[in-house]
Protein backbone atom coordinates (compact mmCIF):
# COMPACT_ATOMS: atom_id res chain seq x y z
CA UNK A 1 20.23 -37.68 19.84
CA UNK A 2 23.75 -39.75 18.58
CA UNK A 3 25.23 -36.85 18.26
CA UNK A 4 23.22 -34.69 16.42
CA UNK A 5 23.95 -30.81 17.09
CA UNK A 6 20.68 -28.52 18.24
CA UNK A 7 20.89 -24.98 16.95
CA UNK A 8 18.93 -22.54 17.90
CA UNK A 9 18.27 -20.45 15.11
CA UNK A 10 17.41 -16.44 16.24
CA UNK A 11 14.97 -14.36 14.54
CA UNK A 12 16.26 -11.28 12.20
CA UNK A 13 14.55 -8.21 13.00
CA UNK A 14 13.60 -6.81 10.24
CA UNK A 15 12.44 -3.17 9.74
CA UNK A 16 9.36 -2.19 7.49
CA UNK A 17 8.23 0.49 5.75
CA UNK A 18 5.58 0.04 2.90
CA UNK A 19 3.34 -2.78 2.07
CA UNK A 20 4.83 -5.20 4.07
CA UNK A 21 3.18 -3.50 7.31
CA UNK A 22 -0.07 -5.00 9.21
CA UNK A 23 -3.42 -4.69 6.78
CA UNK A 24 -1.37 -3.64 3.89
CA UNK A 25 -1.02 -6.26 0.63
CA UNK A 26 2.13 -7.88 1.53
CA UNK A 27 1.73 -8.39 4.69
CA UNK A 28 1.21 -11.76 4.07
CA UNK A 29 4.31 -12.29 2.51
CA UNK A 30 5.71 -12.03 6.04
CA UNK A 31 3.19 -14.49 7.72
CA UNK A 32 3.60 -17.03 5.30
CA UNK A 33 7.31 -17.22 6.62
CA UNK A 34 6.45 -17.48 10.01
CA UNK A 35 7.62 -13.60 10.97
CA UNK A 36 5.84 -11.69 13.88
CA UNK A 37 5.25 -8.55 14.99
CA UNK A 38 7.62 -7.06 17.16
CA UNK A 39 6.79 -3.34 17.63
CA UNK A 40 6.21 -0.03 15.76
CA UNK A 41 9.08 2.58 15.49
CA UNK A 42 10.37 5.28 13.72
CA UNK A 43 14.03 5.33 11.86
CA UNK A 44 16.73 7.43 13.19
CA UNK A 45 16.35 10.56 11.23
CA UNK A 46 18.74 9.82 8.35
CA UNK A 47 16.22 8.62 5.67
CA UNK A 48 13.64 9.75 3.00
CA UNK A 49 10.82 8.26 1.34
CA UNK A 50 9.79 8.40 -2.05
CA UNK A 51 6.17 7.02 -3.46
CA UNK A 52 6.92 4.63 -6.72
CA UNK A 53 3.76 5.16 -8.65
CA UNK A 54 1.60 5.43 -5.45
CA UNK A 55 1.98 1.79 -5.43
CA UNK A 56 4.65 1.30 -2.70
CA UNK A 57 6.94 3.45 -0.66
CA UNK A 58 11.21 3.26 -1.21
CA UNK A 59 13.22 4.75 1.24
CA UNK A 60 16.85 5.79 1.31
CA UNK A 61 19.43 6.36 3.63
CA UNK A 62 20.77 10.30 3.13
CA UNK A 63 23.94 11.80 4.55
CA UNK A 64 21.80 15.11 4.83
CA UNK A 65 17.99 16.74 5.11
CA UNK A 66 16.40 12.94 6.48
CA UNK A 67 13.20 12.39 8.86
CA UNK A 68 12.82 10.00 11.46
CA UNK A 69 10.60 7.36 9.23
CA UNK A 70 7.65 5.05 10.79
CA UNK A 71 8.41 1.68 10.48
CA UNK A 72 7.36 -1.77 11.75
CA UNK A 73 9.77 -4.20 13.11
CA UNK A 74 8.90 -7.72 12.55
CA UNK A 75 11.04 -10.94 13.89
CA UNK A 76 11.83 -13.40 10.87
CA UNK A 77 12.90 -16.59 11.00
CA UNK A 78 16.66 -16.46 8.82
CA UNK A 79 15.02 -19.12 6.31
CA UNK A 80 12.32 -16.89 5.40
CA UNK A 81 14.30 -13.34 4.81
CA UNK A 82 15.46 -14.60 1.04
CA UNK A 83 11.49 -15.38 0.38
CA UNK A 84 10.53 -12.28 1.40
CA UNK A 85 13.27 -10.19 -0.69
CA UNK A 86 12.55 -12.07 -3.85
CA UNK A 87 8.74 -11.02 -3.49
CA UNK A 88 9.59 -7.49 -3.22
CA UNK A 89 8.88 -4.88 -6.23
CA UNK A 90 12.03 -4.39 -8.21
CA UNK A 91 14.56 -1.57 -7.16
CA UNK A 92 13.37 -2.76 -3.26
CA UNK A 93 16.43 -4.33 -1.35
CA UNK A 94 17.99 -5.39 2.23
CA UNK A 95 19.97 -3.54 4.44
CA UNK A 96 21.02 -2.03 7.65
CA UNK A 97 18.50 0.88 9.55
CA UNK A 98 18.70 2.12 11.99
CA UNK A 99 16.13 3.19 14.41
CA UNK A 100 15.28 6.20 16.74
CA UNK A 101 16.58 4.04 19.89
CA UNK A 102 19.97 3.53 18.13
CA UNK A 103 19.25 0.04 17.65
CA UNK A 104 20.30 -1.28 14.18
CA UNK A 105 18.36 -3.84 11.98
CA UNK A 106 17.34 -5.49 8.65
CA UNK A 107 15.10 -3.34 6.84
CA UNK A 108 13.56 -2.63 3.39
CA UNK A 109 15.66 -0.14 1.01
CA UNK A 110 15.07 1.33 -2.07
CA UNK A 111 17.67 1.56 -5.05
CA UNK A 112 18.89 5.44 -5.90
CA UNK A 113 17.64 4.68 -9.66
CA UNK A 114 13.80 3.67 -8.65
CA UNK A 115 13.29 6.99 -6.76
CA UNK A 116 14.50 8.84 -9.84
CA UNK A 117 11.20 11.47 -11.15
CA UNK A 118 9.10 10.02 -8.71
CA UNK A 119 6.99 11.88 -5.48
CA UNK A 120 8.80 12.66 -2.06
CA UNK A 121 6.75 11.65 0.60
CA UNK A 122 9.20 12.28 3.43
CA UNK A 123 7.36 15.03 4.99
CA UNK A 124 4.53 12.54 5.87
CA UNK A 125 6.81 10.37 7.85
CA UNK A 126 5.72 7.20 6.68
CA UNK A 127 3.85 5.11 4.10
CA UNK A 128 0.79 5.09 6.50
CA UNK A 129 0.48 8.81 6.89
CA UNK A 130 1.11 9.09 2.97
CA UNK A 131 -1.81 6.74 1.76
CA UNK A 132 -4.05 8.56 4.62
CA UNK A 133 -3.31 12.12 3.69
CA UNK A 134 -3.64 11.12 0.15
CA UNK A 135 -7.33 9.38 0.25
CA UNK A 136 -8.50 12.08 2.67
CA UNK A 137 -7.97 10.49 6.50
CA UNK A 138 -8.12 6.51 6.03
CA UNK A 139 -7.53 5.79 9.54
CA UNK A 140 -4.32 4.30 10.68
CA UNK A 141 -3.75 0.71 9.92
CA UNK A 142 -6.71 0.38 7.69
CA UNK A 143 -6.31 -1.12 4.33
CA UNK A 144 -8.98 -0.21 1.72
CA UNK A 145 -10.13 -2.52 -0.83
CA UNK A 146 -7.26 -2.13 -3.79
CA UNK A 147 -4.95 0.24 -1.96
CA UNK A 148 -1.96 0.81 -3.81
CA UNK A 149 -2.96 -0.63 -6.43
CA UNK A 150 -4.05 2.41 -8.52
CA UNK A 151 -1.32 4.49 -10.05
CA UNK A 152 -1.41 7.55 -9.68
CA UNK A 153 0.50 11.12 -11.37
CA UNK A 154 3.71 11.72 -10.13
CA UNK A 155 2.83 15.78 -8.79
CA UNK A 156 4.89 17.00 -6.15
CA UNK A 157 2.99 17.28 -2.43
CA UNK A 158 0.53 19.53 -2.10
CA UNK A 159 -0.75 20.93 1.16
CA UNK A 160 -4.40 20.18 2.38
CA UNK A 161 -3.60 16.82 2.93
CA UNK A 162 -3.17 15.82 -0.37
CA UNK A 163 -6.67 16.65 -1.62
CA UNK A 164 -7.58 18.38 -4.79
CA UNK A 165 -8.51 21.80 -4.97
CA UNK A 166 -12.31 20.88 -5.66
CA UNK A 167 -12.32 18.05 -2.90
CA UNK A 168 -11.23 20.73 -0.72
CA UNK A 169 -13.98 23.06 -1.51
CA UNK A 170 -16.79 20.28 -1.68
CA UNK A 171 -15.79 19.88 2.46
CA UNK A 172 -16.75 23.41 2.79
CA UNK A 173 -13.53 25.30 2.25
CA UNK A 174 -12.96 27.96 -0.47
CA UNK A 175 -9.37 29.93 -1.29
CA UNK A 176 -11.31 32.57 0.90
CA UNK A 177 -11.99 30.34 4.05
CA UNK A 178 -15.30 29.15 5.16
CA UNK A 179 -18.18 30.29 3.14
C-alpha cells in the first residue's frame, strides 16, 4: 500500500422524525447516501413536535411539558450527513437527541421561528401517528400517493382522531352517540 493510511470511516447515527422515515418522500434522500436502517425508537421525553403546514413535522428540544417522540435511527455514512441537511425544508437543522435508552445521536431539529403559529402535534407522539390520525387510520408505515404534500389550515388538534365533525357522523357517530 507504500504507505498509504486505511481509515475506517464509522457511520453517524442519525435520528428521524418526519419525512425522512421508511415510505415517506424523503426517504430517499437517505438511500441515495448510502444510510441504513438501524432501528425504531422513541426520544427521551424532552421534545415537542409541531406540523409546518401539514407538510413535515419540526421538533424541539423543551426544558419543560415534552413527550417521548417516535423516531427512526438510521446509520449514515459522515460524507453523506451535509447532503442530507442541505435537502431538508428550511428552518430543519442538525443536532444532538437523545433517546429513551439514554443513548445520544444526530437527529433532525426544527428552528424556534418555523414552529411559530403553526399546529402542535406532540400529543400524537410522532409524525406517523399525526398523518394517520389526521387521514382517518392510514396504517403505520404506509405512504399515500401525495402525502404531505397538501397544505392544510393551521387549527389546533381536535379529538376524534383528527376527523371533521361530519366525517365523524358519516361513520355512524352523532354528538348523541350511536344512532
Amino acid at each position: 500500500m507504500d504507505g498509504a493510511i486505511l481509515l475506517r470511516v464509522t457511520p453517524v447515527r442519525l435520528a428521524v422524525n418526519g419525512t425522512l422515515m421508511r415510505g415517506l418522500p424523503l426517504n430517499g434522500n437517505l438511500l441515495a447516501v448510502g444510510a441504513t436502517f438501524v432501528r425504531e425508537t422513541k426520544t427521551a421525553p424532552i421534545y415537542r413536535l409541531w406540523s409546518i403546514d401539514d407538510v413535515h413535522p419540526a421538533m424541539l428540544r423543551v426544558s419543560s411539558g415534552g413527550a417521548a417522540i417516535s423516531v427512526e435511527v438510521w446509520a449514515v455514512p459522515p460524507a453523506g450527513l451535509a447532503t442530507i441537511l442541505l435537502q431538508e425544508p428550511p428552518g430543519l437543522s442538525i443536532g444532538k437527541v437523545r433517546l429513551l435508552d439514554g443513548e445520544e445521536v444526530l437527529g433532525v431539529l426544527g428552528e424556534p421561528a418555523l414552529c411559530a403559529d403553526m399546529r402542535e402535534i406532540t400529543a400524537h407522539s410522532g409524525w406517523r401517528e399525526y398523518l394517520a390520525a389526521r387521514d382517518g387510520g392510514t396504517p403505520k408505515g404506509a405512504a399515500r400517493a401525495g402525502e404531505g404534500l397538501r397544505a392544510r389550515g393551521r387549527r389546533r388538534p381536535g379529538g376524534q382522531g383528527e376527523r371533521p365533525r361530519r366525517a365523524r357522523r358519516r361513520a355512524g357517530a352523532s354528538r348523541r352517540g350511536p344512532r
